[in-house]
C-alpha atoms as a PDB file:
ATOM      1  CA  UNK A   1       0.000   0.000   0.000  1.00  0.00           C
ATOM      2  CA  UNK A   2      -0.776   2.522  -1.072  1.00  0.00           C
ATOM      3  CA  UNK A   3      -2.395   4.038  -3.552  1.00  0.00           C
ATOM      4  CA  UNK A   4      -6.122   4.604  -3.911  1.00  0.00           C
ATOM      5  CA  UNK A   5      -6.910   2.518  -6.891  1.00  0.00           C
ATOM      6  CA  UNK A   6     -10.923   1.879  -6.630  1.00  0.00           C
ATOM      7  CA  UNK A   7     -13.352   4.017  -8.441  1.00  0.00           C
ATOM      8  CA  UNK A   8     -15.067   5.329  -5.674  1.00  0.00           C
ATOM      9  CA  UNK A   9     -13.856   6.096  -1.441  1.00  0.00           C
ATOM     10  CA  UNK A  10     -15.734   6.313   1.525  1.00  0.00           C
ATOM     11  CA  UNK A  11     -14.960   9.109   3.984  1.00  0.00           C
ATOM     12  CA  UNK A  12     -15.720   8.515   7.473  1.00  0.00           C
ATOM     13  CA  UNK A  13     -14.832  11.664  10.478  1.00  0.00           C
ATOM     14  CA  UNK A  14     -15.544  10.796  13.767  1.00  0.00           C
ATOM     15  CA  UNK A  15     -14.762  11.379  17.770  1.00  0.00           C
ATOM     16  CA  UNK A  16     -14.925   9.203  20.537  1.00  0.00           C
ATOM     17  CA  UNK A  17     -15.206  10.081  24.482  1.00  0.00           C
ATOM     18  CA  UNK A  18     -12.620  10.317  25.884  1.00  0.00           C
ATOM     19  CA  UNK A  19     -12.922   7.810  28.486  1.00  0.00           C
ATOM     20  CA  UNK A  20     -13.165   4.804  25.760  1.00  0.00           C
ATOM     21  CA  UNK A  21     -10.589   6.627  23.552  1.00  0.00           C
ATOM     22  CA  UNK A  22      -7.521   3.663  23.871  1.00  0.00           C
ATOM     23  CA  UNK A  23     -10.497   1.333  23.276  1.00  0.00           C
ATOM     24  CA  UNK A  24     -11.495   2.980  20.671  1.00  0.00           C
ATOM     25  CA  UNK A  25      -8.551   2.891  18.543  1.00  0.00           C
ATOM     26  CA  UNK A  26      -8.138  -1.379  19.430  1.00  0.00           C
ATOM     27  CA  UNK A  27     -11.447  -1.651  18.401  1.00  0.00           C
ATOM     28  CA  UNK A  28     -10.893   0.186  14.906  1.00  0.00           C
ATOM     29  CA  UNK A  29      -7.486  -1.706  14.447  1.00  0.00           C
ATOM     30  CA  UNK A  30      -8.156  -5.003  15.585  1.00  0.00           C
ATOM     31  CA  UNK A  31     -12.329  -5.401  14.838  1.00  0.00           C
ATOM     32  CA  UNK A  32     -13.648  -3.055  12.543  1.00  0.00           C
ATOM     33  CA  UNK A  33     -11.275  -2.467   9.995  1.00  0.00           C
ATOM     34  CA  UNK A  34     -10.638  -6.194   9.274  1.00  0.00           C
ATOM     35  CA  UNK A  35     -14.538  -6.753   9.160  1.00  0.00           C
ATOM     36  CA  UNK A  36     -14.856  -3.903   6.778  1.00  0.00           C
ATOM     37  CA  UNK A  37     -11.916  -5.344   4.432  1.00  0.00           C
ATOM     38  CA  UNK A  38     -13.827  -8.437   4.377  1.00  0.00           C
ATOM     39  CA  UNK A  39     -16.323  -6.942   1.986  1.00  0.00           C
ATOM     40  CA  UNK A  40     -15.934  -8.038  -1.403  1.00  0.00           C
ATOM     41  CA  UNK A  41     -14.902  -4.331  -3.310  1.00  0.00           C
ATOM     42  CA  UNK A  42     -13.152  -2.491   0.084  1.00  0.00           C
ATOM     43  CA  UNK A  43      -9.518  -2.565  -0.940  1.00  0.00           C
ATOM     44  CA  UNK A  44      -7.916  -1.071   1.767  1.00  0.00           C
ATOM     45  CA  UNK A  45      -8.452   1.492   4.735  1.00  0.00           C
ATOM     46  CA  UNK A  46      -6.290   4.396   6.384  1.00  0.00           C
ATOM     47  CA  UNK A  47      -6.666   5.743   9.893  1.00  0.00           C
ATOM     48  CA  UNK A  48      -5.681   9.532  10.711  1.00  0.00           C
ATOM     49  CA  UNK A  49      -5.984  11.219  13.756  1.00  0.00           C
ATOM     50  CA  UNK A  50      -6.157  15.043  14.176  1.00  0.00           C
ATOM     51  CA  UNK A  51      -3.153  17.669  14.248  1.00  0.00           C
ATOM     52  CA  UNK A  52      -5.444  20.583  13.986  1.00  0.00           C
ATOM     53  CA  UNK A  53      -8.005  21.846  12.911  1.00  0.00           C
ATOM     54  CA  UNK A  54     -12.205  21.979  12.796  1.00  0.00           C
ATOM     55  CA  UNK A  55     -13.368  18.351  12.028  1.00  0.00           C
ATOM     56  CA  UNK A  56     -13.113  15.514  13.960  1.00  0.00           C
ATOM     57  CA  UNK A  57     -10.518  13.890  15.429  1.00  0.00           C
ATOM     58  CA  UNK A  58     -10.728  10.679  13.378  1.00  0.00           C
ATOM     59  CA  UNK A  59     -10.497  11.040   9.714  1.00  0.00           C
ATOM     60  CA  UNK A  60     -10.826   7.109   8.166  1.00  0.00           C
ATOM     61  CA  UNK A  61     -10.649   6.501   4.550  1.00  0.00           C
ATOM     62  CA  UNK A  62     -11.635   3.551   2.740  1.00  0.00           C
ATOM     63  CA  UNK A  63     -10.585   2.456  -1.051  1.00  0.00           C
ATOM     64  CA  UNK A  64     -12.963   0.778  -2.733  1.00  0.00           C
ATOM     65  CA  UNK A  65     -13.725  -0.651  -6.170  1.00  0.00           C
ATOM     66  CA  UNK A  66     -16.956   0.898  -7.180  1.00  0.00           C
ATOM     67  CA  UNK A  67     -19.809   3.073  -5.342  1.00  0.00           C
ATOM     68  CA  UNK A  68     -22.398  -0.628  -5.608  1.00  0.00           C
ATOM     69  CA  UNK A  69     -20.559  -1.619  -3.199  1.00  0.00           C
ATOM     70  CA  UNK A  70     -21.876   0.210  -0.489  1.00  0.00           C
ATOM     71  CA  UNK A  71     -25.737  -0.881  -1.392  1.00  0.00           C
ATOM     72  CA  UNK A  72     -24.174  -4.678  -1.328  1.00  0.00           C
ATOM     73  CA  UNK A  73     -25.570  -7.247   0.796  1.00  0.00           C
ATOM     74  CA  UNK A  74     -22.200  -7.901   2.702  1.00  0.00           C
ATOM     75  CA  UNK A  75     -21.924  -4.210   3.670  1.00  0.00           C
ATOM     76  CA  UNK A  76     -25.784  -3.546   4.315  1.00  0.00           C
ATOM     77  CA  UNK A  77     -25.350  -6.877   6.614  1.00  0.00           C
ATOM     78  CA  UNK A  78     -22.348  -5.170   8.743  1.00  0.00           C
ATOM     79  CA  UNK A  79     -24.173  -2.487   8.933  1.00  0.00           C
ATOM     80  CA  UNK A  80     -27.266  -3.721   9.911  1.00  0.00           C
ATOM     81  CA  UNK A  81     -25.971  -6.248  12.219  1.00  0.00           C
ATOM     82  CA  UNK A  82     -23.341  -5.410  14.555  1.00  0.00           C
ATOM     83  CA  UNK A  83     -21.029  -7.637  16.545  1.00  0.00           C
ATOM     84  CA  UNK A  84     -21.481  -7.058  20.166  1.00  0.00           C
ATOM     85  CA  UNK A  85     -18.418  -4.750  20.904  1.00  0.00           C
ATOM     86  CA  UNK A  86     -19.160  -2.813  17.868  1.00  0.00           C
ATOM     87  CA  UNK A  87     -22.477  -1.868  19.249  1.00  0.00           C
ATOM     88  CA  UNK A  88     -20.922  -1.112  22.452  1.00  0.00           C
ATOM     89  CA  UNK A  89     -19.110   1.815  20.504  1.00  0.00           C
ATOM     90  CA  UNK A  90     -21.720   3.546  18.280  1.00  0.00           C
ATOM     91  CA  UNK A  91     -23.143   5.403  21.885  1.00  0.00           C
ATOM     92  CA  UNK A  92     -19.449   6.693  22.631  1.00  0.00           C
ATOM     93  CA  UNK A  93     -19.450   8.412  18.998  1.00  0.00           C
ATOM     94  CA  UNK A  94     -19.011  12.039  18.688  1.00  0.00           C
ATOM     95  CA  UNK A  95     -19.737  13.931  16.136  1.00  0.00           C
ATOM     96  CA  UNK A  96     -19.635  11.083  13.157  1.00  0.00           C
ATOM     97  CA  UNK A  97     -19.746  12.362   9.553  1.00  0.00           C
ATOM     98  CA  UNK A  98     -19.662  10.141   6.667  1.00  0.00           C
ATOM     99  CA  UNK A  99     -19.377  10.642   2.616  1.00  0.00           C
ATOM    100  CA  UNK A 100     -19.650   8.156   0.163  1.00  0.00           C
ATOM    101  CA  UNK A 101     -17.874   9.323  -2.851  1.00  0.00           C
ATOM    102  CA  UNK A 102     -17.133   8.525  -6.237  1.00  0.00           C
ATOM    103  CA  UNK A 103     -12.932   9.044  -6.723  1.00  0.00           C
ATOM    104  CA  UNK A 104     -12.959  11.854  -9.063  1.00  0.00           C
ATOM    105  CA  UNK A 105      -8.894  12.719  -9.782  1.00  0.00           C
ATOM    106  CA  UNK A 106      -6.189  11.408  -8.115  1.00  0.00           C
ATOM    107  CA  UNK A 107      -2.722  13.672  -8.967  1.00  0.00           C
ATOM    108  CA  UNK A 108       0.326  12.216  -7.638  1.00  0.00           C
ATOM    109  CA  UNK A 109       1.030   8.313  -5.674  1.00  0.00           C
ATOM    110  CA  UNK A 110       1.800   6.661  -2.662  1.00  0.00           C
ATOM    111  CA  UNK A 111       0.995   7.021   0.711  1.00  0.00           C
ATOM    112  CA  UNK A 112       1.829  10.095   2.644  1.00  0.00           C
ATOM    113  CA  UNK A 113       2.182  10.414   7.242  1.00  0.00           C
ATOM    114  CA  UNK A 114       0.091  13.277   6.513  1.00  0.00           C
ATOM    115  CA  UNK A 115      -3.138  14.823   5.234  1.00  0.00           C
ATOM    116  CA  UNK A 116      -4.992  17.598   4.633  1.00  0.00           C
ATOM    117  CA  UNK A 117      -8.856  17.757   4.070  1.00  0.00           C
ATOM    118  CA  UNK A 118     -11.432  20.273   2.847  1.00  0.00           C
ATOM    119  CA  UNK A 119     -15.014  19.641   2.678  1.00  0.00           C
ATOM    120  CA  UNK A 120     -17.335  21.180   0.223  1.00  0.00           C
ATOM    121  CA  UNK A 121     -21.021  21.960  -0.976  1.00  0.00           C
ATOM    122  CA  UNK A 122     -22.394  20.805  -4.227  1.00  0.00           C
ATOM    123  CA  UNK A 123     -22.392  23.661  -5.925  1.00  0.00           C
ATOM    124  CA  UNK A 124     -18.514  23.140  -6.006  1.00  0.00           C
ATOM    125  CA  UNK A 125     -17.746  22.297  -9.242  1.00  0.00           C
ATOM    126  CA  UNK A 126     -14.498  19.606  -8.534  1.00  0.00           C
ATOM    127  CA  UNK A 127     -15.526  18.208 -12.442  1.00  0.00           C
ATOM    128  CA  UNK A 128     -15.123  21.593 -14.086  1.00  0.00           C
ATOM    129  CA  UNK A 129     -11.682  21.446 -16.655  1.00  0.00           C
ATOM    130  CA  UNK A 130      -9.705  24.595 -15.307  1.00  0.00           C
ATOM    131  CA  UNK A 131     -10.325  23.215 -11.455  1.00  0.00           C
ATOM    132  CA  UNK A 132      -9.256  19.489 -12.395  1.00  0.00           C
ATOM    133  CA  UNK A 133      -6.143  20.989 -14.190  1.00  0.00           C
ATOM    134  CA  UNK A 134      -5.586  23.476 -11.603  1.00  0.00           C
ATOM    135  CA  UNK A 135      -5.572  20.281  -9.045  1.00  0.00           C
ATOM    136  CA  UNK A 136      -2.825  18.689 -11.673  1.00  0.00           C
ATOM    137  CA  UNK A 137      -0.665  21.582 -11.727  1.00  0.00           C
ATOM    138  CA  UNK A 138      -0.709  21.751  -7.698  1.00  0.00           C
ATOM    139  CA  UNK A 139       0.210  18.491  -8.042  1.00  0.00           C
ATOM    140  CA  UNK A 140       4.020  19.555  -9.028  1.00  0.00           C
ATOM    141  CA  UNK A 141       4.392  21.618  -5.354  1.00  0.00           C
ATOM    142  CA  UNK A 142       7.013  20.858  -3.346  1.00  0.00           C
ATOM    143  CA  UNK A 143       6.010  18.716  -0.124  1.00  0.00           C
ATOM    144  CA  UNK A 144       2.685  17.340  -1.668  1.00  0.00           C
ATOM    145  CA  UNK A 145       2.968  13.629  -2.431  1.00  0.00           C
ATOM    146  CA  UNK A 146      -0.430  13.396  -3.796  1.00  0.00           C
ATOM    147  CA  UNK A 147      -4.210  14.991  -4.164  1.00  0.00           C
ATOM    148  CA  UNK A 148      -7.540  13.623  -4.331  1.00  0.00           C
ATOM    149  CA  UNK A 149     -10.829  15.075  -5.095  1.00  0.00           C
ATOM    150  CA  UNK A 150     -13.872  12.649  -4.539  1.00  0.00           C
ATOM    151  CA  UNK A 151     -17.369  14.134  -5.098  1.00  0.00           C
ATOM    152  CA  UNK A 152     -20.288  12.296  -2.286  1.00  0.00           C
ATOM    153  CA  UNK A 153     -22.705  10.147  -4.510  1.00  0.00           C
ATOM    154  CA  UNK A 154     -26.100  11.334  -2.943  1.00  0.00           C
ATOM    155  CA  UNK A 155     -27.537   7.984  -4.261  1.00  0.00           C
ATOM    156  CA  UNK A 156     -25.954   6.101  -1.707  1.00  0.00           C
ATOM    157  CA  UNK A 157     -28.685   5.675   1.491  1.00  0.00           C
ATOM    158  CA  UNK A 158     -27.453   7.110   4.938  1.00  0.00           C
ATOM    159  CA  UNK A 159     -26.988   5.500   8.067  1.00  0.00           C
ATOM    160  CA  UNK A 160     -29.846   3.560   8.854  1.00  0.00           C
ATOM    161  CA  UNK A 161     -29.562   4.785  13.052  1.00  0.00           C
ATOM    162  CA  UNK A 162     -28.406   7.902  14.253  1.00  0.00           C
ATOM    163  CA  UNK A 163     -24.571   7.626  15.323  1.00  0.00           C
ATOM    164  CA  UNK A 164     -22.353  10.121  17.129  1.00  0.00           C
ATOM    165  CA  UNK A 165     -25.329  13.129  18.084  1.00  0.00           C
ATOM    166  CA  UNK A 166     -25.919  15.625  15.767  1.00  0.00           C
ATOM    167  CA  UNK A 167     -24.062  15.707  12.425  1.00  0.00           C
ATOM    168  CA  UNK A 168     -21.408  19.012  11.928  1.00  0.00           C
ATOM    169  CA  UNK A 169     -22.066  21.245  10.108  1.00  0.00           C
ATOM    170  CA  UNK A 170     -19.626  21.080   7.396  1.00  0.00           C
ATOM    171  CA  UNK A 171     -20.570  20.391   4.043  1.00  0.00           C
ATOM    172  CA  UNK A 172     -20.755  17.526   2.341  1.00  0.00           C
ATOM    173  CA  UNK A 173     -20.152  18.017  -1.209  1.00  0.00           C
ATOM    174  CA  UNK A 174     -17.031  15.860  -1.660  1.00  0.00           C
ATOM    175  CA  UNK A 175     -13.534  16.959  -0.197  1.00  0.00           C
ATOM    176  CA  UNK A 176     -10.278  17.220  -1.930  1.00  0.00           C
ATOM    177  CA  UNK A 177      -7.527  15.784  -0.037  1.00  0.00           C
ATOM    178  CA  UNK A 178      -4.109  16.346   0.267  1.00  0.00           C
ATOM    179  CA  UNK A 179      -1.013  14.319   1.667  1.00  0.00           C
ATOM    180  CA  UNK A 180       2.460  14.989   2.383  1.00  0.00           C
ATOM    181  CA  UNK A 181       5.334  13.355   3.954  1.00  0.00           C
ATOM    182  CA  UNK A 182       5.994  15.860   6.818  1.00  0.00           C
ATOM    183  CA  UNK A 183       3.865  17.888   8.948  1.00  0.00           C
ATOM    184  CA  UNK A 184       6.058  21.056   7.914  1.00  0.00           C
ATOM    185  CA  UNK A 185       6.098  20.331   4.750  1.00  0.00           C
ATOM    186  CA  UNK A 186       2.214  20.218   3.933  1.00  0.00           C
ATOM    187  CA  UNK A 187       1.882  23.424   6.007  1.00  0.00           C
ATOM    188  CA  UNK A 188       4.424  25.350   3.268  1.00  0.00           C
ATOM    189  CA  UNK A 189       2.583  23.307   0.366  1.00  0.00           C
ATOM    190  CA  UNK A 190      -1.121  24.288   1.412  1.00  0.00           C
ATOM    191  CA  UNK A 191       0.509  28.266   1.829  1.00  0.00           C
ATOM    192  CA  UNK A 192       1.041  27.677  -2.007  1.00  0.00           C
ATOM    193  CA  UNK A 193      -1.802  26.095  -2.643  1.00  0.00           C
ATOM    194  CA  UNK A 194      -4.016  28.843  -1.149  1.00  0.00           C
ATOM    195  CA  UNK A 195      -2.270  31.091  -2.815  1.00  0.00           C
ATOM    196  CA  UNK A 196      -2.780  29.500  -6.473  1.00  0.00           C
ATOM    197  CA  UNK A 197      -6.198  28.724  -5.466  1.00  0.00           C
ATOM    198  CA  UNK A 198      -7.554  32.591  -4.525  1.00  0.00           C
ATOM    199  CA  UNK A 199      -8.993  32.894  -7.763  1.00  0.00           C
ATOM    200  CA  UNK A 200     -10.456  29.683  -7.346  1.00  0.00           C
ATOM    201  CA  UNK A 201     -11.037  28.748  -4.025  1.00  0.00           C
ATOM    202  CA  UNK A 202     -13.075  31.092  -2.017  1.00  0.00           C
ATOM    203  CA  UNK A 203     -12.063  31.808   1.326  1.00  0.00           C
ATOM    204  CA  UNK A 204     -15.153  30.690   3.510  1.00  0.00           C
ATOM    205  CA  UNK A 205     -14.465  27.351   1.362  1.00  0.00           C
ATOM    206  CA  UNK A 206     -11.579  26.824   3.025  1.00  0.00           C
ATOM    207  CA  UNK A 207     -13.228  26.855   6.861  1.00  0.00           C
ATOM    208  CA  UNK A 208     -13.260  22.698   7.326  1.00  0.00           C
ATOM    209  CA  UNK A 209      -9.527  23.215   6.507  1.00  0.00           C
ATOM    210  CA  UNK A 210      -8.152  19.864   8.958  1.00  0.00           C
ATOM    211  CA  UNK A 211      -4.768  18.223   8.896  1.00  0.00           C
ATOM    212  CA  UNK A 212      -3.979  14.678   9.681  1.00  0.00           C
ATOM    213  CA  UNK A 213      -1.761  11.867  11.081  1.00  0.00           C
ATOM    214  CA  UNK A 214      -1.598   8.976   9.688  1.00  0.00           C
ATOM    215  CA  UNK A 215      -2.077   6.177  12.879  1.00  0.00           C
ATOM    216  CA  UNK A 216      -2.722   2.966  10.917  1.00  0.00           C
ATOM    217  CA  UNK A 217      -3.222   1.660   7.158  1.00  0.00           C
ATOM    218  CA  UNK A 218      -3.862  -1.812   5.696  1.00  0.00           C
ATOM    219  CA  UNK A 219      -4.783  -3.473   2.581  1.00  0.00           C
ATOM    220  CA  UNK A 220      -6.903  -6.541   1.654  1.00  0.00           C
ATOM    221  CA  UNK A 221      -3.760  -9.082   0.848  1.00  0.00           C
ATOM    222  CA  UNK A 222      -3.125  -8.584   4.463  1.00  0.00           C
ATOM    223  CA  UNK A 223      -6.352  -8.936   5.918  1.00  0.00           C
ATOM    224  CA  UNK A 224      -5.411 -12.562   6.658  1.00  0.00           C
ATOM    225  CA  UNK A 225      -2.518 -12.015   8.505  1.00  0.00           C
ATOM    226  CA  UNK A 226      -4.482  -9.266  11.058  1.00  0.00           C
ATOM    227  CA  UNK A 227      -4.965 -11.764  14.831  1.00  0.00           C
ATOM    228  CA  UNK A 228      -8.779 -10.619  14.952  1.00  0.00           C
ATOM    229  CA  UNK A 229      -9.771  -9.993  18.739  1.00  0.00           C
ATOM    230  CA  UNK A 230     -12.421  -9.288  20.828  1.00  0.00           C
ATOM    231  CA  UNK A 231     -13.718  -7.092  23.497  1.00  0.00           C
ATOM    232  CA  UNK A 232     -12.111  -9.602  25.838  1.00  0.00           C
ATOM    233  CA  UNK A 233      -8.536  -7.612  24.939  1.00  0.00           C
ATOM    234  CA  UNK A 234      -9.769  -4.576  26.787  1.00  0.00           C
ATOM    235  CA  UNK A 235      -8.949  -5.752  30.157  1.00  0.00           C
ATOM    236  CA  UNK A 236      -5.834  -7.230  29.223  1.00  0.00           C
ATOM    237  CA  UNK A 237      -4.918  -3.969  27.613  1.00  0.00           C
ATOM    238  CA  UNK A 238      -5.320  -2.648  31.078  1.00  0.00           C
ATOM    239  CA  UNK A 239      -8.488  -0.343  29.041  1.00  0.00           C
ATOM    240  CA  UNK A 240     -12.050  -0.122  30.448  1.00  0.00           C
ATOM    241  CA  UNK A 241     -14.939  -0.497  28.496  1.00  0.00           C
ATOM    242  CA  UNK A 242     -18.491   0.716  28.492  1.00  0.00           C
END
């Protein structure tokens, strides 16, 4: 890993109380993920946690084939039936946001430590010409290993249960994303790119502005190498759960 190959992505921000917060991320790592990769179309996943920024603190983005998949019957079934620790989670949520896109451009390859993400409304125009080749040309800035924009497929059905309280308030267009191999080095690459972008880019576009940590990535081939555990692990971990 890792490029993103598929045709479409699913974008998922979330938080998590505090008190379950260690849980949280051996529950991601160790449960969900895995289960998730088990779909037939999910390629691979990537965990990022917050350096700064408006959205949540957990930024998790999945590669997968085509936007069917998320309508399949293996993803509607995790979904709709959760293993017990999983549903032990969804109440510590906070703040969970979720996009299912359709990959639009990808500029650039392999897998950056960091990321930067911007949300935005519809009325965003990610497919127009001049934006897609202004997004190529940015791809040639020092300190940017790569850019995505991905464009949410609105024929996708939500969340069948509410998840995390109210939703934020940021839009949900799509969300161009941008990765780096150094913290410093993506702040002095998105100073250029707002720069290029003024004409572009309005300013009040740029409020979901987050960056990103990469904390954990996997693909498929080595789903069967992940040692699956349960909520059992949380007292050995020392971690208390809910």
């Amino acid at each position: 890993m890792m490029d993103f190959e598929g045709a479409a992505m699913l974008a998922l921000w979330n938080g998590v109380t505090a008190e379950r917060q260690a849980e949280y991320d051996l529950w991601h790592t160790r449960e969900h993920v895995p289960q998730r990769l088990g779909v037939p179309g999910i390629r691979g996943a990537r965990r990022y946690t917050r350096l700064r920024g408006p959205m949540p603190e957990y930024l998790t983005l999945y590669d997968v084939d085509r936007i069917e998949v998320f309508e399949s019957a293996p993803y509607r079934y995790l979904i709709d039936n959760p293993t017990p620790w999983s549903r032990s989670m969804r109440p510590s949520f906070e703040g969970f946001f979720r996009l299912c896109c359709d990959r639009l451009l990808t500029v650039g390859g392999g897998m950056g430590c960091v990321a930067a993400e911007i949300t935005f409304d519809d009325d965003f125009d990610i497919r127009a010409p001049d934006m897609l080749r202004f997004l190529g040309e940015m791809g040639r800035v020092p300190g940017i290993t790569a850019i995505h924009a991905i464009r949410t497929d609105r024929s996708v059905a939500g969340m069948p249960f509410a998840i995390g309280g109210a939703k934020p308030a940021f839009p949900d267009g799509g969300a161009l994303i941008l990765e780096s191999y150094g913290a410093t080095e993506l702040d002095q690459a998105l100073e250029r790119f707002r720069a290029a972008a003024a004409d572009t880019i309005s300013a009040e576009k740029w409020a979901s502005l987050t960056t990103y940590s990469l904390a954990y990535a996997i693909e498929k081939p080595s789903l069967e190498r992940v040692v699956t555990i349960g909520p059992d692990a949380v007292a050995d971990a020392g971690l208390v759960s809910e």
